[in-house]
Protein backbone atom coordinates (compact mmCIF):
# COMPACT_ATOMS: atom_id res chain seq x y z
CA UNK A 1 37.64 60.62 133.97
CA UNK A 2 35.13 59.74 131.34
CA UNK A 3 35.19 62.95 129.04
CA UNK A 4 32.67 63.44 126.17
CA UNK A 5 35.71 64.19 124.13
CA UNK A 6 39.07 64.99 124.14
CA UNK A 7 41.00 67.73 123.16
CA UNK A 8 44.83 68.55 123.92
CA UNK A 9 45.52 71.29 126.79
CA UNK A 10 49.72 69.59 127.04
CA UNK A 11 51.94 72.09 127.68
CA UNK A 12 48.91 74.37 129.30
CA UNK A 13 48.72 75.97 132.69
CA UNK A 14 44.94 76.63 133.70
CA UNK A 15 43.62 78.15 136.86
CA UNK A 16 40.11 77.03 138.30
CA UNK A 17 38.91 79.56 141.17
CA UNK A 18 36.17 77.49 143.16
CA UNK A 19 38.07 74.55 142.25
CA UNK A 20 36.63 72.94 145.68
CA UNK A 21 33.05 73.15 144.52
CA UNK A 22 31.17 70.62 142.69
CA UNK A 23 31.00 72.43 139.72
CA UNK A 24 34.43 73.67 139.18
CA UNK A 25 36.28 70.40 140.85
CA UNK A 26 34.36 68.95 137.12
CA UNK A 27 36.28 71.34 135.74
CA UNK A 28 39.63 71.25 137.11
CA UNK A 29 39.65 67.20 136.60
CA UNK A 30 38.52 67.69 132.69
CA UNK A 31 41.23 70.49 132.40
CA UNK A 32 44.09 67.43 133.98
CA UNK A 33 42.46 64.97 132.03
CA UNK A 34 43.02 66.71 128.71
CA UNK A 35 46.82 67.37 129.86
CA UNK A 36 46.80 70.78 131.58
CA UNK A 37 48.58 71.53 134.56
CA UNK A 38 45.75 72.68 136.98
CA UNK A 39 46.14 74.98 139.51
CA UNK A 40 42.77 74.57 141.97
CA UNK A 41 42.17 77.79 143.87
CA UNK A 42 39.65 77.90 147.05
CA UNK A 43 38.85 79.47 150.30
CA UNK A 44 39.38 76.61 151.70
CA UNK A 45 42.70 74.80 151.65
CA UNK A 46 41.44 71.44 152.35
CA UNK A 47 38.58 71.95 149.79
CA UNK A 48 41.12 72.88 146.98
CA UNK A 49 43.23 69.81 148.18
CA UNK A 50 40.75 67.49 147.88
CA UNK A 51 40.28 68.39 144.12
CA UNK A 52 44.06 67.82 143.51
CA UNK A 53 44.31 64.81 144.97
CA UNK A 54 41.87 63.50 142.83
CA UNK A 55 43.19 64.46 139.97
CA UNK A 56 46.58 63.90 140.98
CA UNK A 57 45.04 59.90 141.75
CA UNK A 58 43.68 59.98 138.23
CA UNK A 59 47.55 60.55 136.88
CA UNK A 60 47.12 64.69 136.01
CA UNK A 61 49.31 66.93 137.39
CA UNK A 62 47.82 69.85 140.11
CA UNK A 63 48.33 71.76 143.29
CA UNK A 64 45.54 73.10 145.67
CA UNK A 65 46.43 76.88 146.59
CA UNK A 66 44.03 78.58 149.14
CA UNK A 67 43.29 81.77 147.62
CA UNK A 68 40.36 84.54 148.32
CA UNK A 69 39.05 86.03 145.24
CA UNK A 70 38.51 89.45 146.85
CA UNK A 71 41.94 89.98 148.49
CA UNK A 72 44.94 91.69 145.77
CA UNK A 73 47.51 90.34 147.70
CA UNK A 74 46.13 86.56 147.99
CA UNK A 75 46.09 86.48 144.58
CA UNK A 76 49.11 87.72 143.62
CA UNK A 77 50.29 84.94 146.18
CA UNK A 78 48.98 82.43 144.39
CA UNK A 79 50.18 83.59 140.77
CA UNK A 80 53.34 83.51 142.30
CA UNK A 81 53.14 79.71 143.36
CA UNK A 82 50.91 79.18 139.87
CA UNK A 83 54.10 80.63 137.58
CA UNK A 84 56.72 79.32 139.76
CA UNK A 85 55.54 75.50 139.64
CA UNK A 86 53.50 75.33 136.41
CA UNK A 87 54.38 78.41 134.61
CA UNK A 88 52.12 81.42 132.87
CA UNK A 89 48.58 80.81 133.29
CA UNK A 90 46.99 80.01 129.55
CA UNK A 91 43.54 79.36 130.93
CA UNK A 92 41.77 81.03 134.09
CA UNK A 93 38.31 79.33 135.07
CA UNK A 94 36.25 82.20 137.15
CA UNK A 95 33.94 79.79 139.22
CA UNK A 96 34.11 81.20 142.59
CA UNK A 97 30.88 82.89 143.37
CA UNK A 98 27.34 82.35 145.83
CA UNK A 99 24.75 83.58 147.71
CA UNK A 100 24.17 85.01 151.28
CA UNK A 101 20.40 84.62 153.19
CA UNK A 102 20.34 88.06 154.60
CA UNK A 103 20.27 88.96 150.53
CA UNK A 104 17.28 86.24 149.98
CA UNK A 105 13.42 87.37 150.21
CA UNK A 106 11.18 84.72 152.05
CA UNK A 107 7.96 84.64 149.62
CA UNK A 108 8.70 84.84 146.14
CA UNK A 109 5.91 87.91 146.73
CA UNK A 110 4.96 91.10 148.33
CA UNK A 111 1.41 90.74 150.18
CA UNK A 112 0.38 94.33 152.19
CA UNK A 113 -0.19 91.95 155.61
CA UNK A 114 3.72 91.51 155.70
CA UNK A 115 4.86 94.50 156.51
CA UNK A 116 3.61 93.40 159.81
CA UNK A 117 6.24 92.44 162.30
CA UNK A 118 6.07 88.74 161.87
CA UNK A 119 8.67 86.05 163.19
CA UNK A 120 10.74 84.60 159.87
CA UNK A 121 9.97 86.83 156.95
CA UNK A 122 12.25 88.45 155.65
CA UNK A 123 10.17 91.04 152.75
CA UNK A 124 12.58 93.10 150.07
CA UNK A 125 12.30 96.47 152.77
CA UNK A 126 14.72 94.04 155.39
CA UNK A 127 17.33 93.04 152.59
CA UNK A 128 20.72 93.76 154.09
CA UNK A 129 22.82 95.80 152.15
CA UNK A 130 25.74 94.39 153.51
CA UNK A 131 24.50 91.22 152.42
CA UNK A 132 23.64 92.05 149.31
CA UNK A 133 27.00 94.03 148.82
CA UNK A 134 28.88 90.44 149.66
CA UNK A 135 26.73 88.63 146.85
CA UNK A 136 27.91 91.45 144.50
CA UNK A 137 31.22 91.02 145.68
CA UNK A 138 32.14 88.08 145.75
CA UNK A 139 30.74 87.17 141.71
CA UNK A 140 31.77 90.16 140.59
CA UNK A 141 35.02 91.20 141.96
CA UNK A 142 35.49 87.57 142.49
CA UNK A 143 35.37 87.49 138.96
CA UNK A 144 37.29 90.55 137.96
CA UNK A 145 39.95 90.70 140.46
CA UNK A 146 41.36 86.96 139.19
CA UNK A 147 41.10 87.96 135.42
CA UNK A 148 43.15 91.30 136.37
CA UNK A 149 45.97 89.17 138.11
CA UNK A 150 46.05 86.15 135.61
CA UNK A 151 45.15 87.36 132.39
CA UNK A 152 47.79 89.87 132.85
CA UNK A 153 50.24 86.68 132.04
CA UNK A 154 47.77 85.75 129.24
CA UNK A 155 48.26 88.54 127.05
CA UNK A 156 49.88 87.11 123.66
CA UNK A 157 49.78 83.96 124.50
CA UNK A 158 48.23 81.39 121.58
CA UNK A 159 44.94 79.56 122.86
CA UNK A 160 45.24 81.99 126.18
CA UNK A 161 40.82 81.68 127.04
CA UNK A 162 38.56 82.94 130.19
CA UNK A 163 35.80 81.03 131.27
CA UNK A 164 33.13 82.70 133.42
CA UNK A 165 30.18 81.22 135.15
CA UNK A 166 27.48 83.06 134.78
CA UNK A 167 23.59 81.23 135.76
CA UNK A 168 20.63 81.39 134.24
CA UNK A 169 19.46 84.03 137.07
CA UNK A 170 21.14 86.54 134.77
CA UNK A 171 18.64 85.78 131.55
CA UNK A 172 15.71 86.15 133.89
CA UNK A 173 15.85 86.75 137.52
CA UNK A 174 14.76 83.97 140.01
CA UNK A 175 12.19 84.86 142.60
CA UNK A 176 13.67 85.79 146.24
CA UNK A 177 17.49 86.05 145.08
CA UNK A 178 17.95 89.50 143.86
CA UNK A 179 21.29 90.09 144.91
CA UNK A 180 22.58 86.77 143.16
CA UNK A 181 20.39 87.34 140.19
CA UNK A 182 22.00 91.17 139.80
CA UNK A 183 25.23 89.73 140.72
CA UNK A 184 25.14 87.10 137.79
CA UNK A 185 23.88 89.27 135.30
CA UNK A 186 26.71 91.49 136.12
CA UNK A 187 29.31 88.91 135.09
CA UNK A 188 27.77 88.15 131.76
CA UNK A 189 27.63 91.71 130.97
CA UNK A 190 31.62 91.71 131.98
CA UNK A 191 32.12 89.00 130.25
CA UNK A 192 31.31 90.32 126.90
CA UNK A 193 32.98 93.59 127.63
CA UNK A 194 36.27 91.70 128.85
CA UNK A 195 36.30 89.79 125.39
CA UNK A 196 36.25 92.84 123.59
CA UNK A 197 38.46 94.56 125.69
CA UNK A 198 41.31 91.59 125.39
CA UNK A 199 40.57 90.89 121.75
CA UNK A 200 43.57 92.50 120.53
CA UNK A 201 46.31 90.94 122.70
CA UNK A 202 44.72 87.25 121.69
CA UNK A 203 42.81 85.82 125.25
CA UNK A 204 39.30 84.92 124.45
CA UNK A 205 36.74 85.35 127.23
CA UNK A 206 33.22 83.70 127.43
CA UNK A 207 30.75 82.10 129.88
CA UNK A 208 28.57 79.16 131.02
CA UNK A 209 25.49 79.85 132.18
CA UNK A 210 24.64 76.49 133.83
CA UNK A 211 20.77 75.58 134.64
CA UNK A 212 19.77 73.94 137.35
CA UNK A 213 22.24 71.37 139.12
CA UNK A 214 22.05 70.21 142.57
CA UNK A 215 25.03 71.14 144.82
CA UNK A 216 26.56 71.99 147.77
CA UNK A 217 25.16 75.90 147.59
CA UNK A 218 21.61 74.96 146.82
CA UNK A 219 21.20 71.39 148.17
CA UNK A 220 19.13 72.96 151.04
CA UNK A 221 17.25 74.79 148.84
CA UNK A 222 16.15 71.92 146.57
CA UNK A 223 16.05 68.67 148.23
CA UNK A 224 14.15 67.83 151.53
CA UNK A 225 16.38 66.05 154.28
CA UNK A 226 14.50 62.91 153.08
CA UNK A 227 15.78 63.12 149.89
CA UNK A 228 12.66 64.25 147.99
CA UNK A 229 12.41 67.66 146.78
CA UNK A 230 11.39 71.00 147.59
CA UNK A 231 8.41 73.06 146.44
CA UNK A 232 10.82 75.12 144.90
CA UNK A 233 12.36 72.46 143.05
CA UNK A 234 9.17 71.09 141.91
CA UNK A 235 8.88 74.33 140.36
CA UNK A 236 11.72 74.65 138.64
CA UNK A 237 11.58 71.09 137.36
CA UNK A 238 7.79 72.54 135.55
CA UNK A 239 9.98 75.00 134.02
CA UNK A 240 12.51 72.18 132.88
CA UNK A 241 11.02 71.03 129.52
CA UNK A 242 13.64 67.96 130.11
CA UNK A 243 11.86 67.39 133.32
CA UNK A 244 14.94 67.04 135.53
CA UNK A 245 18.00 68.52 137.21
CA UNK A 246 21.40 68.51 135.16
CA UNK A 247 24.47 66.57 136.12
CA UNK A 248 27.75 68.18 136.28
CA UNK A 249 29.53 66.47 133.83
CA UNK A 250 26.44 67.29 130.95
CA UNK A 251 28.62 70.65 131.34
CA UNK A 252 32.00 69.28 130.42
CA UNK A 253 31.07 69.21 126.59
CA UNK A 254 30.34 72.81 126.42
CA UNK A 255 33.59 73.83 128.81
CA UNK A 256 36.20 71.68 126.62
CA UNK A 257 34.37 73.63 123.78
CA UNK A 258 34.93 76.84 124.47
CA UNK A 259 38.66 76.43 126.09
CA UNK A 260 39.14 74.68 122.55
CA UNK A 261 40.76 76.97 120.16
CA UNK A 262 40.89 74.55 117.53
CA UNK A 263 37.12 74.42 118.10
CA UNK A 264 36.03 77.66 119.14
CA UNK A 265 39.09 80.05 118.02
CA UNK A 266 36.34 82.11 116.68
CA UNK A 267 34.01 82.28 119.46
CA UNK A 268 34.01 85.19 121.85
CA UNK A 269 31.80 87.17 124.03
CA UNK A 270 29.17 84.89 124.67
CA UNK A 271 27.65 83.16 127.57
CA UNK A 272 26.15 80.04 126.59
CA UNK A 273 23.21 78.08 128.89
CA UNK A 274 23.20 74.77 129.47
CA UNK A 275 19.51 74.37 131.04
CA UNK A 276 17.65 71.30 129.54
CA UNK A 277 15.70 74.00 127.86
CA UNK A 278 14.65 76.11 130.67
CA UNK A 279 15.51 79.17 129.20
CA UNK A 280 13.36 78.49 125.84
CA UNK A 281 10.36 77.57 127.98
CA UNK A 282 7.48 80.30 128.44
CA UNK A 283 5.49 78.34 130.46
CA UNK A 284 2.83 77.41 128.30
């Protein structure tokens, strides 16, 4: 794997939730590449799989454990399996998270005519709060309920480090996804209170708050089915001052950073973007 540095994680278990994602499989092959042993959690056992093979291909050492953020029990499985092949976690990667359409407006806004029964429009009074109770869910607790089983092993433990993903909907809410928007602002806000909750017993805890990068969650979204893109992503793109969409491993610099301690022993709390300036952008 071509990494934009290199830092030594020998010796060092790390666990990557979403490890089957684009995102977090970037992740999990960095982490192997630098020396860790990776455990790759996902929903889906052939998804986490996939990642280890990879990176067992590439010469790192991992397993692929199929885990459900939201489910105690499933967890606790999978620290079992985590601490009986690799030993104590030293480094838990929070990356499991998404969205859910019955959560998702239609038009970015409200016009009087659609509260009219009309076929496909979904307005902010039809939001399901099922749905939007999911979204919250599975970002949230999906983020919580792995620190509570993992870091537990962490405590004392010299370079022990969190990484949350957080978005950029949590800076400034996106049009149409409220529920993923709240849901994402939630976890920076945890993030900074886990980091000062754990500061005394030595884990570090921060997040990445990545811009805008095409995968499998928001492919659809973005990109037409021939290949050109969206409305939406036009916008977005206007609101890009680097004019483009990111590529996953433009992340990997700021990740190795903050799992660093030699690098950033003394960083803690934050949630850093990585946007191509999207966040600095007023519009004009």
């Amino acid at each position: 794997m071509n990494l934009p540095f290199h830092i030594d994680l020998s010796g060092k278990t790390a666990v990557v939730t979403g490890g089957g994602g684009v995102l977090c499989s970037s992740f999990a092959k960095a982490l192997a590449a630098c020396g860790a042993r990776v455990a790759v959690l996902s929903l889906s056992q052939e998804h986490a799989d996939k990642t280890a093979d990879a990176i067992r291909a590439d010469g790192g050492t991992a397993i692929g454990i199929s885990a459900n953020v939201l489910e105690r029990e499933s967890l606790l499985s999978a620290r079992e399996r985590v601490n009986r092949e690799f030993g104590p976690c030293d480094i838990l990667v929070n990356g499991a998270g998404g969205n859910n359409p019955k959560g998702t407006t239609t038009k970015e806004y409200l016009f009087s005519e659609d509260l009219l029964p009309q076929e496909g429009v979904q307005t902010f009074f039809d939001l399901d709060p099922k749905a939007i109770e999911s979204v919250f869910n599975l970002n949230f607790l999906g983020t919580l309920l792995p620190s509570q089983i993992f870091a537990r092993d962490m405590v004392d433990r010299k370079g022990a480090v969190i990484i949350n993903l957080s978005s950029m909907n949590a800076f400034s809410p996106l049009t149409k996804i409220p529920a993923y928007s709240g849901a994402k602002a939630a976890v920076s806000n945890f993030t900074q209170w886990l980091a000062v909750h754990l500061s005394k017993v030595g884990i570090r805890v921060n997040a990445i708050a990545p811009g805008f990068f095409i995968g499998n969650q928001n492919r659809a979204m973005l990109v037409k089915p021939d290949g050109s893109f969206t409305e939406r992503a036009g916008k977005i793109l206007n609101m890009t001052p680097m004019g483009r969409f990111g590529y996953e491993e433009e992340l990997l610099g700021t990740f190795l950073w903050l799992v660093s301690e030699k690098a950033s022993g003394f960083v803690n709390g934050i949630v850093v973007p990585v946007d191509g300036g999207f966040s600095a952008y007023s519009g004009v």
